[in-house]
C-alpha atoms as a PDB file:
ATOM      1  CA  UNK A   1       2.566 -34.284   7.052  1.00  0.00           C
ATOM      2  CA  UNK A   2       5.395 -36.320   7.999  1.00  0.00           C
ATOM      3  CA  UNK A   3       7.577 -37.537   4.692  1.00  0.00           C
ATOM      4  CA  UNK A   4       8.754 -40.828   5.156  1.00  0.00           C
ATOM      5  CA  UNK A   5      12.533 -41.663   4.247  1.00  0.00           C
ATOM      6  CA  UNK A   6      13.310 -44.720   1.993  1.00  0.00           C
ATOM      7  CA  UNK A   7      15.961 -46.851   3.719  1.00  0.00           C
ATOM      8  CA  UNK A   8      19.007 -45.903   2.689  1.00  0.00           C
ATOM      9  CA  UNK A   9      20.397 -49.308   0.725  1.00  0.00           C
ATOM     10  CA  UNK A  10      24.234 -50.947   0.713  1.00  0.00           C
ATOM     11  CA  UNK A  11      24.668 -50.100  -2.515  1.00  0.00           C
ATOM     12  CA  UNK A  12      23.708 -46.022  -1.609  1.00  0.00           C
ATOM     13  CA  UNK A  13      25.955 -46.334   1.706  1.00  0.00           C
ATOM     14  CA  UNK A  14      29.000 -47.171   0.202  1.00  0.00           C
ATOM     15  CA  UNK A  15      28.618 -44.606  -2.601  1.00  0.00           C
ATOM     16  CA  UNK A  16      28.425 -41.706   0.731  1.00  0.00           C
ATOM     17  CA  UNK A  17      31.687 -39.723   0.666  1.00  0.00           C
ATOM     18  CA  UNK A  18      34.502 -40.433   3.230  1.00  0.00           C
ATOM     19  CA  UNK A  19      33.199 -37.560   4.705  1.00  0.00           C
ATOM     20  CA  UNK A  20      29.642 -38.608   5.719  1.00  0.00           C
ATOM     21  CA  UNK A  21      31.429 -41.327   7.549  1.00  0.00           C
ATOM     22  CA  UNK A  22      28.950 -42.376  10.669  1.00  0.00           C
ATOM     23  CA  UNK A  23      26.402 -39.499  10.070  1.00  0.00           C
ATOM     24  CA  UNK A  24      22.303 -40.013  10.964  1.00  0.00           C
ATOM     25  CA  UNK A  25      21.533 -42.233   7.703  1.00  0.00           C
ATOM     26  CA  UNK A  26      24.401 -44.366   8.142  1.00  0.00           C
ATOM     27  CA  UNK A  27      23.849 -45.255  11.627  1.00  0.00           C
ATOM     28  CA  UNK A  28      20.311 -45.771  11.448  1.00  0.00           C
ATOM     29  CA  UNK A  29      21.308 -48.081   8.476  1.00  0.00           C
ATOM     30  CA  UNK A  30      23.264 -50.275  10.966  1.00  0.00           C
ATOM     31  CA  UNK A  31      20.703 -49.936  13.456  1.00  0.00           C
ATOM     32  CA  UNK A  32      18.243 -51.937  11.137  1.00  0.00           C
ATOM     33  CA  UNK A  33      20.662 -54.526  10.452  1.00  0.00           C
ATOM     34  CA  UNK A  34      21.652 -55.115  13.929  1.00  0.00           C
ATOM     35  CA  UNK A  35      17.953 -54.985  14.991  1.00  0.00           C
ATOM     36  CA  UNK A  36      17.107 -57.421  12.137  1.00  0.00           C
ATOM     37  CA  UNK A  37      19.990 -59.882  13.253  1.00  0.00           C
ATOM     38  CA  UNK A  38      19.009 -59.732  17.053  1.00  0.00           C
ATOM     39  CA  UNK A  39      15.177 -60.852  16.320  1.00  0.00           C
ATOM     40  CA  UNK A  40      16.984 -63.267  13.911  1.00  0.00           C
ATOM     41  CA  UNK A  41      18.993 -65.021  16.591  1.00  0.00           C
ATOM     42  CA  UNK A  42      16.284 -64.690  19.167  1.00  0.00           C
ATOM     43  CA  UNK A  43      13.546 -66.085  16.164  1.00  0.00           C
ATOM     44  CA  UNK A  44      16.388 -69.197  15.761  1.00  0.00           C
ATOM     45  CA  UNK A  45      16.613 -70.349  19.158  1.00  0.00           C
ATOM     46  CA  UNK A  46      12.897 -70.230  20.114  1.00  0.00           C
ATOM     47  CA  UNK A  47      12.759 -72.176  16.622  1.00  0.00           C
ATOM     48  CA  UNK A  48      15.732 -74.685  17.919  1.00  0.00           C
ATOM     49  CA  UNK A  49      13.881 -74.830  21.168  1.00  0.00           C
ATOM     50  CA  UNK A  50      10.405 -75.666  19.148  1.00  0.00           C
ATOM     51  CA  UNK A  51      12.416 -78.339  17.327  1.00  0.00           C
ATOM     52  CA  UNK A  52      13.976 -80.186  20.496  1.00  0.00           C
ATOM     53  CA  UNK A  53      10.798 -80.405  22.499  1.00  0.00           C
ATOM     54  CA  UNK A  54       8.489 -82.073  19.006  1.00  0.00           C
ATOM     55  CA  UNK A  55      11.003 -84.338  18.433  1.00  0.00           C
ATOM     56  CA  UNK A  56      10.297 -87.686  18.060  1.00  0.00           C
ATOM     57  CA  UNK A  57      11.710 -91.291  19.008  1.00  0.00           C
ATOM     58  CA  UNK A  58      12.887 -93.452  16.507  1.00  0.00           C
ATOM     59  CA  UNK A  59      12.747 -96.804  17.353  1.00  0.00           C
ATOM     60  CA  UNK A  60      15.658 -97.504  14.724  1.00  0.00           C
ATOM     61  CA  UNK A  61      19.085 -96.599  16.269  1.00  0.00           C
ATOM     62  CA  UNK A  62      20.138 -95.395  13.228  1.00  0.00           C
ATOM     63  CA  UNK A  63      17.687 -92.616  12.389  1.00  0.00           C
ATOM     64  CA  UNK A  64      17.601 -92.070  16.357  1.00  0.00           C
ATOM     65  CA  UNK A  65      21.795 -91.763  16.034  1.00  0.00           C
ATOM     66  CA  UNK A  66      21.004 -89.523  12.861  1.00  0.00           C
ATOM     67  CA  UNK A  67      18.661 -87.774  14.485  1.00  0.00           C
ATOM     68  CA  UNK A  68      20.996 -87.281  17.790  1.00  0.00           C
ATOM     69  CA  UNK A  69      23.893 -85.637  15.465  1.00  0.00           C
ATOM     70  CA  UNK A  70      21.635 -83.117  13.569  1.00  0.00           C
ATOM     71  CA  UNK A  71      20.491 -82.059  17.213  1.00  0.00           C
ATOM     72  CA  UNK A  72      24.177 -82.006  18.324  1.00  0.00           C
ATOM     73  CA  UNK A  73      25.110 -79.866  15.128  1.00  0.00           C
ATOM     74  CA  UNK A  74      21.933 -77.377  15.711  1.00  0.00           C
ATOM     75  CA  UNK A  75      22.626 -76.754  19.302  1.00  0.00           C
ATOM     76  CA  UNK A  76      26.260 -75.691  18.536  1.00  0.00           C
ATOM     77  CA  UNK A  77      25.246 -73.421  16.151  1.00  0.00           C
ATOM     78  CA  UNK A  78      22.589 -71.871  18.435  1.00  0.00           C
ATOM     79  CA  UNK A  79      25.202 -71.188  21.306  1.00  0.00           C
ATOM     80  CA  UNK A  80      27.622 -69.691  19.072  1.00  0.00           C
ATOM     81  CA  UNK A  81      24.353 -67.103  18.348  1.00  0.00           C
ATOM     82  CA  UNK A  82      24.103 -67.023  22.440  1.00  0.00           C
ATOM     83  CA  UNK A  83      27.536 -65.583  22.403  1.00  0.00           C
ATOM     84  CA  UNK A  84      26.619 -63.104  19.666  1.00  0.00           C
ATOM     85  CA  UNK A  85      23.182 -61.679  20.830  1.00  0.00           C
ATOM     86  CA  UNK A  86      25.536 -59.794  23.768  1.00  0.00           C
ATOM     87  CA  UNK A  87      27.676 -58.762  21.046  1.00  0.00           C
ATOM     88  CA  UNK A  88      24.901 -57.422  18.796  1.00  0.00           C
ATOM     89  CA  UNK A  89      23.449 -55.589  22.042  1.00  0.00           C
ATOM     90  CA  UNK A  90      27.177 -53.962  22.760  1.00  0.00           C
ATOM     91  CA  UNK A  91      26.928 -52.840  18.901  1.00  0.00           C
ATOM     92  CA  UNK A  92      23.431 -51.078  19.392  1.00  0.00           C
ATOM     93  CA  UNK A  93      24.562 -49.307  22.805  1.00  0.00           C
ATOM     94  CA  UNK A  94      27.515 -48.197  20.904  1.00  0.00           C
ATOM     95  CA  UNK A  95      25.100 -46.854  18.275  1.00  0.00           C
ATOM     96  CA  UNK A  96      23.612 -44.847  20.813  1.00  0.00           C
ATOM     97  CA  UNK A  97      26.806 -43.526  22.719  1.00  0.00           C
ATOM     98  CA  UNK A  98      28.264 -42.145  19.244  1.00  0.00           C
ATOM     99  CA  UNK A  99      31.369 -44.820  19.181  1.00  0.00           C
ATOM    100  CA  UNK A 100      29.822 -47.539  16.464  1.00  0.00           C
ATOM    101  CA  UNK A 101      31.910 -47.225  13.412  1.00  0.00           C
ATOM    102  CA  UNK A 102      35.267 -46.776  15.427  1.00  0.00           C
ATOM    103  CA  UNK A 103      37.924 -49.157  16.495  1.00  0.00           C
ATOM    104  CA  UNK A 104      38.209 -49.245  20.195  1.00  0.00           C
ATOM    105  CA  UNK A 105      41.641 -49.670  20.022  1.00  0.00           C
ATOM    106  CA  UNK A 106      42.550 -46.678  17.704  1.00  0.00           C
ATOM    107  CA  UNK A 107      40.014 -44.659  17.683  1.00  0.00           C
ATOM    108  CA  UNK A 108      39.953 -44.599  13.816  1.00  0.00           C
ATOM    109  CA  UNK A 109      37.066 -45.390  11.304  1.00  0.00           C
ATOM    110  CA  UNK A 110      36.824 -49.120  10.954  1.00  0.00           C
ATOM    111  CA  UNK A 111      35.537 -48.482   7.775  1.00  0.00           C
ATOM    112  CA  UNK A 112      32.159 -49.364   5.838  1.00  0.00           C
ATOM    113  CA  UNK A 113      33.178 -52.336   3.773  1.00  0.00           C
ATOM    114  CA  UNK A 114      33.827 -54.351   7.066  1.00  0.00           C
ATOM    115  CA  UNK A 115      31.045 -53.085   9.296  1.00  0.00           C
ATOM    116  CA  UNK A 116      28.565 -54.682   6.428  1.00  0.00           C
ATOM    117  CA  UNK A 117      30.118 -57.767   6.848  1.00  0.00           C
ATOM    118  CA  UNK A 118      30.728 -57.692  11.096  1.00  0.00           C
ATOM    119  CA  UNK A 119      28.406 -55.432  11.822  1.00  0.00           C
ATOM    120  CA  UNK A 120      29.482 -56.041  15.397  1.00  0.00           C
ATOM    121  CA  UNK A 121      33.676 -55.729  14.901  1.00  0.00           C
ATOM    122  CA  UNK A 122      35.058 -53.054  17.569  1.00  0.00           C
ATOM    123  CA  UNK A 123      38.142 -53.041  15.613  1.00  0.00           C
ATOM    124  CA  UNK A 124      40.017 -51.695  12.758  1.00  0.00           C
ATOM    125  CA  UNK A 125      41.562 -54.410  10.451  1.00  0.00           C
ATOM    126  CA  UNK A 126      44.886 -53.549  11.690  1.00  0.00           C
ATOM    127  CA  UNK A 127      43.564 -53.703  14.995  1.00  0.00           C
ATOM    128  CA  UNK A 128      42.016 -56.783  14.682  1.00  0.00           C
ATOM    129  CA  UNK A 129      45.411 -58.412  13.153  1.00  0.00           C
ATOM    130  CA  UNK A 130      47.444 -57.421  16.355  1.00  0.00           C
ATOM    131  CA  UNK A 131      44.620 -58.571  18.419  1.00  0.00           C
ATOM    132  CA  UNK A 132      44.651 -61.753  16.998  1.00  0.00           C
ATOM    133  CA  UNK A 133      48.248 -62.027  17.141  1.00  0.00           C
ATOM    134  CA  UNK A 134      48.672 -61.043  20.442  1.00  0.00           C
ATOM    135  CA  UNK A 135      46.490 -64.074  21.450  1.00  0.00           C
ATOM    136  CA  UNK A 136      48.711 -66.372  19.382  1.00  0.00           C
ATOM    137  CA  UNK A 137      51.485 -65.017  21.052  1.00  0.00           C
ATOM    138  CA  UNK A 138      50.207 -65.921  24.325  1.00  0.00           C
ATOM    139  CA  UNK A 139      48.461 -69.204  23.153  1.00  0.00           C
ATOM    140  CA  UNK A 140      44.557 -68.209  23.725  1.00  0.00           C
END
């Protein structure tokens, strides 16, 4: 008989030693969470999509101008979760190649703490600071 595993929970990941860094419970624990965020973002935009085509026309310019912004406001939001479904995807292929939890720069752990909150960073903190100032550097 097969013995099924309770999830392991953020509380019980961050207590793992240094030492357990990226091993089999952690990764599937990241798995989930990226899994769960894709079929969020994909569950959104059929939602937004749902929302567009029921609308309704006002006949009063100002709920139609209301209505116009919301739309305006909801479709921005759903194409910055385009961008991020590739990024989720790139996460979950790096969960399968062995690399998730390291900075593609360095090479080093990126560390626990800030994989639960950017689950799909590719860089360290220090990393991500040069990055970022690199780009200010050259004005992107």
């Amino acid at each position: 008989m097969a013995t099924m595993t309770k999830p392991l929970s953020e509380k019980a990941l961050l207590a793992m030693p240094s030492s357990s860094y990226m091993n089999a419970e952690q990764l599937a624990f990241f798995r989930d969470l990226l899994r769960k965020q894709r079929q969020d973002l994909i569950d959104n935009a059929s939602m937004t999509i749902d929302h567009l085509r029921d609308g309704e026309a006002e006949a009063d310019p100002n709920d139609r101008a209301t209505i116009e912004e919301e739309n305006a406001i909801e479709l921005r939001i759903r194409d910055r979760e385009r961008k991020m479904l590739p990024r989720v995807d790139a996460a979950l292929k790096r969960i399968d190649n062995g690399s998730y939890g390291f900075c593609e720069e360095t090479g080093d752990p990126i560390g626990l703490r800030r994989l639960l909150a950017r689950p799909t960073t590719i860089y360290s903190i220090e990393a991500q600071e040069r990055h970022e100032s690199r780009q200010r550097i050259q004005g992107k």
